[in-house]
PDB file of N, CA and C in Angstrom:
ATOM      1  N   UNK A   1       0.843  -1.175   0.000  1.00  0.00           N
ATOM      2  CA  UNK A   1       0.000   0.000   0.000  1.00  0.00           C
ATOM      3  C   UNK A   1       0.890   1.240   0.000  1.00  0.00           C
ATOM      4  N   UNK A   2       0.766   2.497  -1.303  1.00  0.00           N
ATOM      5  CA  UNK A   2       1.458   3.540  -1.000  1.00  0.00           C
ATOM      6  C   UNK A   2       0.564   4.299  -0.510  1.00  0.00           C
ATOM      7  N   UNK A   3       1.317   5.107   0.308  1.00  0.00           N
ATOM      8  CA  UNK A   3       0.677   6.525   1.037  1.00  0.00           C
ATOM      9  C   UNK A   3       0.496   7.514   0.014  1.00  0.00           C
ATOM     10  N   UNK A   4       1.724   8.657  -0.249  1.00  0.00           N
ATOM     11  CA  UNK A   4       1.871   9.365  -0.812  1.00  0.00           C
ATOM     12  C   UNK A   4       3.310  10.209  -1.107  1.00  0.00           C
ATOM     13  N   UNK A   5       3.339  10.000  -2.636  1.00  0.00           N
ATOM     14  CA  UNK A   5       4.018  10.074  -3.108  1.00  0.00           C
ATOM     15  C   UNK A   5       5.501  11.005  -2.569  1.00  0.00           C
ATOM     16  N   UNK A   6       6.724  10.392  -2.658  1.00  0.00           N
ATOM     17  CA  UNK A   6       7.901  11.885  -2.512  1.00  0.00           C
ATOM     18  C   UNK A   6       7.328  12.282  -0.648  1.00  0.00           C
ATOM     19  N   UNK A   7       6.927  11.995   0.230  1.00  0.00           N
ATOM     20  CA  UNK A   7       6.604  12.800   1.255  1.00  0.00           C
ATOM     21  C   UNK A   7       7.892  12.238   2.830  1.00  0.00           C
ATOM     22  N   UNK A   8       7.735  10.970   2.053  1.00  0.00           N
ATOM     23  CA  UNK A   8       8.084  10.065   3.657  1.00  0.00           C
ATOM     24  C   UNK A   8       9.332  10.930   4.049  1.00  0.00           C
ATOM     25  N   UNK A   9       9.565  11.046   5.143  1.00  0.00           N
ATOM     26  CA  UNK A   9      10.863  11.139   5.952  1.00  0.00           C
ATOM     27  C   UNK A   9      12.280  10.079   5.787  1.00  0.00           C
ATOM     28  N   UNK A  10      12.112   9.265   5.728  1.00  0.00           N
ATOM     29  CA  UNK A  10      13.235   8.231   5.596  1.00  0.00           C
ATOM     30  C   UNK A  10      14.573   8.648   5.082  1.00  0.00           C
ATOM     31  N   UNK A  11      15.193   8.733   5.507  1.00  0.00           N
ATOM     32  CA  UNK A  11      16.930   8.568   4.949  1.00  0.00           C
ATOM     33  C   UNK A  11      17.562   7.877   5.382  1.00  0.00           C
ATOM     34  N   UNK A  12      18.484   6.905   4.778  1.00  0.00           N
ATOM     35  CA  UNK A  12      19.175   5.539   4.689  1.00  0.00           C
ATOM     36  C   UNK A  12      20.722   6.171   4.088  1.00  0.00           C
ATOM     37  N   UNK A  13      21.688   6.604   5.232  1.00  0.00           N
ATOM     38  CA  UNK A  13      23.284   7.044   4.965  1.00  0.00           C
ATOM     39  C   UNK A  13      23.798   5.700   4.572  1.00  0.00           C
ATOM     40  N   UNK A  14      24.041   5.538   3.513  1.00  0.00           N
ATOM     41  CA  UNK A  14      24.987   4.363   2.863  1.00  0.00           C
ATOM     42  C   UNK A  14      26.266   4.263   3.381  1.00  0.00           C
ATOM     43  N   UNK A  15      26.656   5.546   4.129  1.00  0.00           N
ATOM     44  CA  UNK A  15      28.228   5.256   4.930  1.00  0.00           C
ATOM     45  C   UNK A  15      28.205   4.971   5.835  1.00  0.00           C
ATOM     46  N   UNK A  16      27.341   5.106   6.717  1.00  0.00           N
ATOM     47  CA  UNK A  16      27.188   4.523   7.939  1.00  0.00           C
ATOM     48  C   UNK A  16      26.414   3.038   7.770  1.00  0.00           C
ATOM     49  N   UNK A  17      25.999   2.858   6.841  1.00  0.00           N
ATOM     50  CA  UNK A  17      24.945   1.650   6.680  1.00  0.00           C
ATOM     51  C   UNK A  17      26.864   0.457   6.797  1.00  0.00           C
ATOM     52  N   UNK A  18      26.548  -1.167   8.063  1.00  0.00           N
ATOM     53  CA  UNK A  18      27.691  -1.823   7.425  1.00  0.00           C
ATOM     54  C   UNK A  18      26.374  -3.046   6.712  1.00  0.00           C
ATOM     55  N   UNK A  19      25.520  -2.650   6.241  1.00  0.00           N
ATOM     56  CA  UNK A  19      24.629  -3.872   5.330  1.00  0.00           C
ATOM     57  C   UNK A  19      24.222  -5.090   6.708  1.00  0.00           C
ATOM     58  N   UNK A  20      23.907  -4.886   8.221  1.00  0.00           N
ATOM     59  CA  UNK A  20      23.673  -5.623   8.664  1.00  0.00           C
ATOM     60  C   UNK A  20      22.162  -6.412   8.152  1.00  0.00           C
ATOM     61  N   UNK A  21      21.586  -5.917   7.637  1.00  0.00           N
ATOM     62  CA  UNK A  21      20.372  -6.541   7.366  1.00  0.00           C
ATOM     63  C   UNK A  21      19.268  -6.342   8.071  1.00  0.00           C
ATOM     64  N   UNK A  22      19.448  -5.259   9.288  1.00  0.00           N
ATOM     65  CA  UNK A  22      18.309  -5.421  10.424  1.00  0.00           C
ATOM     66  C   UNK A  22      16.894  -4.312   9.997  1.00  0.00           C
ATOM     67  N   UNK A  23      17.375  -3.885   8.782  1.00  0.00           N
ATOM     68  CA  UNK A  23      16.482  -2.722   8.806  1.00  0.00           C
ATOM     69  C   UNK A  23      15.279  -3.656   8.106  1.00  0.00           C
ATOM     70  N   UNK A  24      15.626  -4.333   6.747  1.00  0.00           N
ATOM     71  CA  UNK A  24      15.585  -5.905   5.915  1.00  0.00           C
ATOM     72  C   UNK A  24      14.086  -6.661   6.359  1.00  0.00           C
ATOM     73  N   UNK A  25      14.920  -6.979   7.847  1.00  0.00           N
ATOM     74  CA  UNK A  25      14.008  -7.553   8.997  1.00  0.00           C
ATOM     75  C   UNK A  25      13.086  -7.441   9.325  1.00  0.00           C
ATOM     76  N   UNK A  26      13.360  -6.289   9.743  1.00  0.00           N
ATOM     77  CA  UNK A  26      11.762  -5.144  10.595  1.00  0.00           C
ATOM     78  C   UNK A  26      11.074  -4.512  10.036  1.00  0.00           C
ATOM     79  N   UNK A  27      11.565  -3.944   8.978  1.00  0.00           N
ATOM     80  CA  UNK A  27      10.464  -3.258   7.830  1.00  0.00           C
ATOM     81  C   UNK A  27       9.101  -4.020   7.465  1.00  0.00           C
ATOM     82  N   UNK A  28       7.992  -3.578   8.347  1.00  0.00           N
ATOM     83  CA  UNK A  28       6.866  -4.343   7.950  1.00  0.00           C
ATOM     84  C   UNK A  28       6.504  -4.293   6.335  1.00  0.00           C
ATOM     85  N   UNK A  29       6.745  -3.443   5.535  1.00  0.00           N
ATOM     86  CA  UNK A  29       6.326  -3.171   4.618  1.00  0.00           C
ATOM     87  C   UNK A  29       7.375  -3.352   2.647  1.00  0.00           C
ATOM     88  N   UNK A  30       8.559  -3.937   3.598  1.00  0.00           N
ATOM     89  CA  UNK A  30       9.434  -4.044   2.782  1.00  0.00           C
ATOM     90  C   UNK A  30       9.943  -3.051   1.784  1.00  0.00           C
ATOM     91  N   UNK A  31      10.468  -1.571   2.812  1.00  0.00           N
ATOM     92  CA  UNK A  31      10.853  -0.404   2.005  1.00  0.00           C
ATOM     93  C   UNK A  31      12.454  -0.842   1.525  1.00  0.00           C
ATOM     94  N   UNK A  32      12.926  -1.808   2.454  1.00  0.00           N
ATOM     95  CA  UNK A  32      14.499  -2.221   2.541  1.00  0.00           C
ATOM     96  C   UNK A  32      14.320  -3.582   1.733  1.00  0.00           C
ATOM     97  N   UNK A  33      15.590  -3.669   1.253  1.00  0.00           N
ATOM     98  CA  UNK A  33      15.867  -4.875   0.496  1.00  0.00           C
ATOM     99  C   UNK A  33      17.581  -4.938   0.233  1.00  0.00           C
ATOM    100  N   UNK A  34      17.673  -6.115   0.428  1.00  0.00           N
ATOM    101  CA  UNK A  34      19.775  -6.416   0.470  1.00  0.00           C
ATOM    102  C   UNK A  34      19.760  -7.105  -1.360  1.00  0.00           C
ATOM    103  N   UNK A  35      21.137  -6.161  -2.082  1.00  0.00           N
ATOM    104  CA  UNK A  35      21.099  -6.554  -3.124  1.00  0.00           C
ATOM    105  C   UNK A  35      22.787  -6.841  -3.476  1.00  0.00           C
ATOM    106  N   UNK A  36      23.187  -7.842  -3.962  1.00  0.00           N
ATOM    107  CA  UNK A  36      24.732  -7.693  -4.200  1.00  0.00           C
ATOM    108  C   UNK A  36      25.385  -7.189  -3.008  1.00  0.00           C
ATOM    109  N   UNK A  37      25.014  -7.726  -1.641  1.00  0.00           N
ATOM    110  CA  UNK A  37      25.344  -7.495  -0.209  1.00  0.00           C
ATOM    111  C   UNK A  37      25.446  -5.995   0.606  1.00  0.00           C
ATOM    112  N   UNK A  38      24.467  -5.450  -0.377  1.00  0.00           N
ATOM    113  CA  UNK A  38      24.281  -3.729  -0.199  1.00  0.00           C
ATOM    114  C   UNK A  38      22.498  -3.857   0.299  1.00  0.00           C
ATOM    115  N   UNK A  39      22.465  -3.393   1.316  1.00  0.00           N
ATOM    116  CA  UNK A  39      20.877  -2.796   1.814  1.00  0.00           C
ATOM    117  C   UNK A  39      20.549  -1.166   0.933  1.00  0.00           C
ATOM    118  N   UNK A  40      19.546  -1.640   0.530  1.00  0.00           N
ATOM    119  CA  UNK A  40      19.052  -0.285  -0.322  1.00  0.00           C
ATOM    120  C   UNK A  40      17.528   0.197   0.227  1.00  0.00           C
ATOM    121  N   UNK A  41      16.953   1.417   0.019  1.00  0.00           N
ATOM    122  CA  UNK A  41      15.868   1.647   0.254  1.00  0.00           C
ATOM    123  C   UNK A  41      15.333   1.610  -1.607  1.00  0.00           C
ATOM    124  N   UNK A  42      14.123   0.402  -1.578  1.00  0.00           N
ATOM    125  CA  UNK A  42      13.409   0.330  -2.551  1.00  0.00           C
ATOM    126  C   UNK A  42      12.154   0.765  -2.809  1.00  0.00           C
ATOM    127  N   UNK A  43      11.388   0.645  -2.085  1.00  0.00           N
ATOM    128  CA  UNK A  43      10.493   1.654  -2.306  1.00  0.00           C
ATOM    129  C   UNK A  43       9.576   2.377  -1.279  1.00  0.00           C
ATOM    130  N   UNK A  44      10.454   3.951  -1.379  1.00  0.00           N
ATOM    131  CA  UNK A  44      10.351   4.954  -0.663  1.00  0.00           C
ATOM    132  C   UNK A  44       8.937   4.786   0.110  1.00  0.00           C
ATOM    133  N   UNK A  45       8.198   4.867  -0.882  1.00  0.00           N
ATOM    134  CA  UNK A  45       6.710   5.547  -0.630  1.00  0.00           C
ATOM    135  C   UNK A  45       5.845   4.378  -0.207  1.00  0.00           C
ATOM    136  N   UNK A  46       6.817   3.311   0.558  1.00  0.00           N
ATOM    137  CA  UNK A  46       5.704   2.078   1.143  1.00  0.00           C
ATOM    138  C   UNK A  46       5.794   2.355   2.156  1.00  0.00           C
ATOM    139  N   UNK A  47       7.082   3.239   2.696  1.00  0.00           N
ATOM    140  CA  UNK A  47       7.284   3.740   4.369  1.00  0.00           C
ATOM    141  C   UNK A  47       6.075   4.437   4.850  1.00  0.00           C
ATOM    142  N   UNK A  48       5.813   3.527   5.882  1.00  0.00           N
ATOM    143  CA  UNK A  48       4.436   4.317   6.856  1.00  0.00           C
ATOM    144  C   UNK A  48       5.553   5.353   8.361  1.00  0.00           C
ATOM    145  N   UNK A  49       6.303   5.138   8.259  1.00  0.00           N
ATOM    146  CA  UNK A  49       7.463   5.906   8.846  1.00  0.00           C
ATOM    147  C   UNK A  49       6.804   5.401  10.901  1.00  0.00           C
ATOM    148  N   UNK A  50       6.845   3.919  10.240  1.00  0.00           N
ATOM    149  CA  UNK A  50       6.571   3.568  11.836  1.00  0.00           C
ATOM    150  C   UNK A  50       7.951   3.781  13.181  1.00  0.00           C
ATOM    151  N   UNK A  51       9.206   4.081  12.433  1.00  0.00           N
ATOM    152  CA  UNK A  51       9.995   4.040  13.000  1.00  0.00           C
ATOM    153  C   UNK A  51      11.044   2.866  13.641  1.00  0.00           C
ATOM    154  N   UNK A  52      10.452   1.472  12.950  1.00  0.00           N
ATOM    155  CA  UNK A  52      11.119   0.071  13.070  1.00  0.00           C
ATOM    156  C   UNK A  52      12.937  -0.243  13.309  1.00  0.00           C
ATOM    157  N   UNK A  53      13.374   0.734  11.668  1.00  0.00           N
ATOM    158  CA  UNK A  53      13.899   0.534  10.624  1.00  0.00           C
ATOM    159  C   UNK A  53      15.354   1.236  11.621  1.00  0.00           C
ATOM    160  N   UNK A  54      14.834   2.406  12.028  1.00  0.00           N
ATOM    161  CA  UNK A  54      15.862   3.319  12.777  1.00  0.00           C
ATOM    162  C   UNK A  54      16.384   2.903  14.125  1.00  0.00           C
ATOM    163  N   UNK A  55      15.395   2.487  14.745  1.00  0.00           N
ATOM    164  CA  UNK A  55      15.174   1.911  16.495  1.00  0.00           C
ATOM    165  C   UNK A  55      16.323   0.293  16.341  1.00  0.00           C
ATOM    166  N   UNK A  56      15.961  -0.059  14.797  1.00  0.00           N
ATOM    167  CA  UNK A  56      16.962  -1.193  15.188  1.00  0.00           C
ATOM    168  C   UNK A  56      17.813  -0.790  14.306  1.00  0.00           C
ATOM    169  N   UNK A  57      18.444   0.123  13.980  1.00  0.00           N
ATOM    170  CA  UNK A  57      20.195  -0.022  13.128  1.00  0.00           C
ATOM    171  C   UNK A  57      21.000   0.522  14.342  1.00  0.00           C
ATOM    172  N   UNK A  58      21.534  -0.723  14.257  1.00  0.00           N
ATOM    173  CA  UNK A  58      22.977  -0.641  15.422  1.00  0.00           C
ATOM    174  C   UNK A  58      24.104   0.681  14.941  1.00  0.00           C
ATOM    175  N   UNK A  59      23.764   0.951  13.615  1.00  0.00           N
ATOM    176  CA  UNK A  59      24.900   2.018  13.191  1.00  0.00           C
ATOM    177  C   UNK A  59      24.302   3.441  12.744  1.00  0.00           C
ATOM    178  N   UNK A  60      23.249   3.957  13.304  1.00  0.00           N
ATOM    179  CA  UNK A  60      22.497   5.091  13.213  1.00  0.00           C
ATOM    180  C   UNK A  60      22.908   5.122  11.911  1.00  0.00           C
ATOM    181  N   UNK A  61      22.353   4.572  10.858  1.00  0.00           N
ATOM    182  CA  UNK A  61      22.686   5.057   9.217  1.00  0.00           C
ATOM    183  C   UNK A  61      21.008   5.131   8.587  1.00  0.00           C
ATOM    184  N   UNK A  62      19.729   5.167   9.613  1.00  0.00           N
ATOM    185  CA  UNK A  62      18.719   5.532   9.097  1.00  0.00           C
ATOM    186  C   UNK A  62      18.075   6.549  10.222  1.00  0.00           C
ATOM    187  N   UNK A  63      17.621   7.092   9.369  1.00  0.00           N
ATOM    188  CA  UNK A  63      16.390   8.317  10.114  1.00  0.00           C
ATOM    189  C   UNK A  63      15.350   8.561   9.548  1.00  0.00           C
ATOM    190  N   UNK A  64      13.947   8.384  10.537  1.00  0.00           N
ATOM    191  CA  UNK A  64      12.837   8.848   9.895  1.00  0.00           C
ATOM    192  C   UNK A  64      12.249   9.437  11.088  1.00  0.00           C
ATOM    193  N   UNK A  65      11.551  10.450  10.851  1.00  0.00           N
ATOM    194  CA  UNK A  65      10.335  11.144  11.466  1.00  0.00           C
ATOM    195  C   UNK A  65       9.015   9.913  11.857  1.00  0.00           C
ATOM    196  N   UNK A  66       9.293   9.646  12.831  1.00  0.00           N
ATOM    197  CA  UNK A  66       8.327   7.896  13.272  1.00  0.00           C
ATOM    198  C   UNK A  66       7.136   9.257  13.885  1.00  0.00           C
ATOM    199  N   UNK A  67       5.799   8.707  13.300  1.00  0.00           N
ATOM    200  CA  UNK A  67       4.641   8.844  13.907  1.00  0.00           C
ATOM    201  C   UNK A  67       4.226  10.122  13.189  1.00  0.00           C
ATOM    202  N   UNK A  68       4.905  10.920  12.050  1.00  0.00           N
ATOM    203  CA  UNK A  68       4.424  11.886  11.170  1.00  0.00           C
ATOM    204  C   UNK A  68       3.740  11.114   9.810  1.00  0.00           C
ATOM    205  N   UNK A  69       3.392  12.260   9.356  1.00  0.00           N
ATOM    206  CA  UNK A  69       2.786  11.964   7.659  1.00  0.00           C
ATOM    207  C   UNK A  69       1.406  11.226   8.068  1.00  0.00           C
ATOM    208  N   UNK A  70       1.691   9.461   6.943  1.00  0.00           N
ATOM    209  CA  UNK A  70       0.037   8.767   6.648  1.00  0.00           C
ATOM    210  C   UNK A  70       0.197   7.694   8.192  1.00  0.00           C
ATOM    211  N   UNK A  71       1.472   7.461   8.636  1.00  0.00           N
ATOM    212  CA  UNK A  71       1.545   6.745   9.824  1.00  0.00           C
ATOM    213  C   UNK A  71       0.517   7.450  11.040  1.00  0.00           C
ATOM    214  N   UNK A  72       0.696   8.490  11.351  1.00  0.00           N
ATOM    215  CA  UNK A  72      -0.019   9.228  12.527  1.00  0.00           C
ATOM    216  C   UNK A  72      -2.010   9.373  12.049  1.00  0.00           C
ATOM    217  N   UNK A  73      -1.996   9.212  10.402  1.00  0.00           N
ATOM    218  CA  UNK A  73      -3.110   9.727  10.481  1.00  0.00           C
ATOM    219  C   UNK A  73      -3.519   8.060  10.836  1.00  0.00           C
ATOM    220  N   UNK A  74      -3.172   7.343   9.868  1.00  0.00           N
ATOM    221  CA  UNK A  74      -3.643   6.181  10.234  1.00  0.00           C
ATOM    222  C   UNK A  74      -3.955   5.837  11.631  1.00  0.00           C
ATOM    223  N   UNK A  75      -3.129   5.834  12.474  1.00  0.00           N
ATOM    224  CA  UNK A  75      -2.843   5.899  13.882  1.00  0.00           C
ATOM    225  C   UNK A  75      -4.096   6.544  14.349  1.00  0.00           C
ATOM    226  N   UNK A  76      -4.267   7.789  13.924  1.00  0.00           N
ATOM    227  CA  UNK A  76      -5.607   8.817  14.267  1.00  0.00           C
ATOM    228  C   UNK A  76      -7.002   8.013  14.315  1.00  0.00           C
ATOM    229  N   UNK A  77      -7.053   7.856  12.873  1.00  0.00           N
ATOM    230  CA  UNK A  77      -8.497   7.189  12.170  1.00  0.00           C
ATOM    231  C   UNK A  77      -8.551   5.922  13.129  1.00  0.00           C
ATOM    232  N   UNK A  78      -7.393   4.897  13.766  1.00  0.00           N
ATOM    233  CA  UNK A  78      -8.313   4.048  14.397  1.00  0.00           C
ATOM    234  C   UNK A  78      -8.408   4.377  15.249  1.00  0.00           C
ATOM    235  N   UNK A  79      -7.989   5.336  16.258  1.00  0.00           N
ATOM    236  CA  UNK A  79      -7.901   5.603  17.970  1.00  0.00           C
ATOM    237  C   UNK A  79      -9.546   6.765  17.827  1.00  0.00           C
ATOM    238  N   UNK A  80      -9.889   7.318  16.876  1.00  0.00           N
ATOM    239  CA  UNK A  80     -11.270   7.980  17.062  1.00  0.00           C
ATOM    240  C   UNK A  80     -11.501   7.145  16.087  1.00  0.00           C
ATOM    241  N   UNK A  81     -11.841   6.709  15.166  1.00  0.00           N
ATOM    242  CA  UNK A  81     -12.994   5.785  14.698  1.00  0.00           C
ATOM    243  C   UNK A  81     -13.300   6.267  13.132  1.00  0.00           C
ATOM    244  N   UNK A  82     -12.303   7.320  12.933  1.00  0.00           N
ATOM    245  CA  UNK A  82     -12.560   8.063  11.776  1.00  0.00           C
ATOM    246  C   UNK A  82     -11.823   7.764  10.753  1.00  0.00           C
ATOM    247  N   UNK A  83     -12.280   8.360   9.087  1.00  0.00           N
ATOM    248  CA  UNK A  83     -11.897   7.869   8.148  1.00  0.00           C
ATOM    249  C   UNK A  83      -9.790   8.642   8.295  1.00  0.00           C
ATOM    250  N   UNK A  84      -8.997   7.801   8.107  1.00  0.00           N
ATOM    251  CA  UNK A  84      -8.219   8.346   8.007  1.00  0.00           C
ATOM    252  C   UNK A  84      -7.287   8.811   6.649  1.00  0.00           C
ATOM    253  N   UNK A  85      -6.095   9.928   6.881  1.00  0.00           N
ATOM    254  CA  UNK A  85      -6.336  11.061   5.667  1.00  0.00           C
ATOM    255  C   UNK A  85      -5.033  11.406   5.742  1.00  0.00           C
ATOM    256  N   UNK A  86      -4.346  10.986   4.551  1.00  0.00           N
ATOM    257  CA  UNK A  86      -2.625  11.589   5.115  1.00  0.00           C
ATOM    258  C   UNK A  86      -3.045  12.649   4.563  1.00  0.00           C
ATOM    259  N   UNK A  87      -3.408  13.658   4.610  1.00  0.00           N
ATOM    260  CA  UNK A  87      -3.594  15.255   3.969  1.00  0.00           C
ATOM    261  C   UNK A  87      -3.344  16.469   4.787  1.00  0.00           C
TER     262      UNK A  87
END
């Protein structure tokens, strides 16, 4: 499921990244993927920017804004009951 387009927070430092694989792991949504023993971010705009990805890299080489954008609204819409709206 994409949110919306170009918005997410996510950045993935390739110099700090050593390719442990943990981001790989936890990414419910499979924004990460290991290719030719390199972790890459594949597709941006599946990040719900739950904050998984960051909480477990042992080498601070990701950052996202956890609980902004379509993540929080989502978050919103079920805690009141309402339609939710990354807008």
């Amino acid at each position: 499921m994409k949110y919306l387009r170009n918005v997410v927070t996510l950045r993935h430092d390739e110099e700090k990244c050593t390719n442990c694989g943990m981001c790989v792991i936890v990414c419910p949504h499979r924004v990460f993927a290991e290719s030719g023993g390199k972790v890459k971010i594949t597709e941006r705009d599946l990040c719900m920017e739950c904050g998984a990805c960051a909480r477990n890299c042992p080498f601070g080489a990701i950052e996202v804004k956890k609980g902004v954008g379509c993540a929080a609204a989502i978050l919103k819409g079920l805690l009141t009951g309402s339609e939710p709206t990354c807008s």
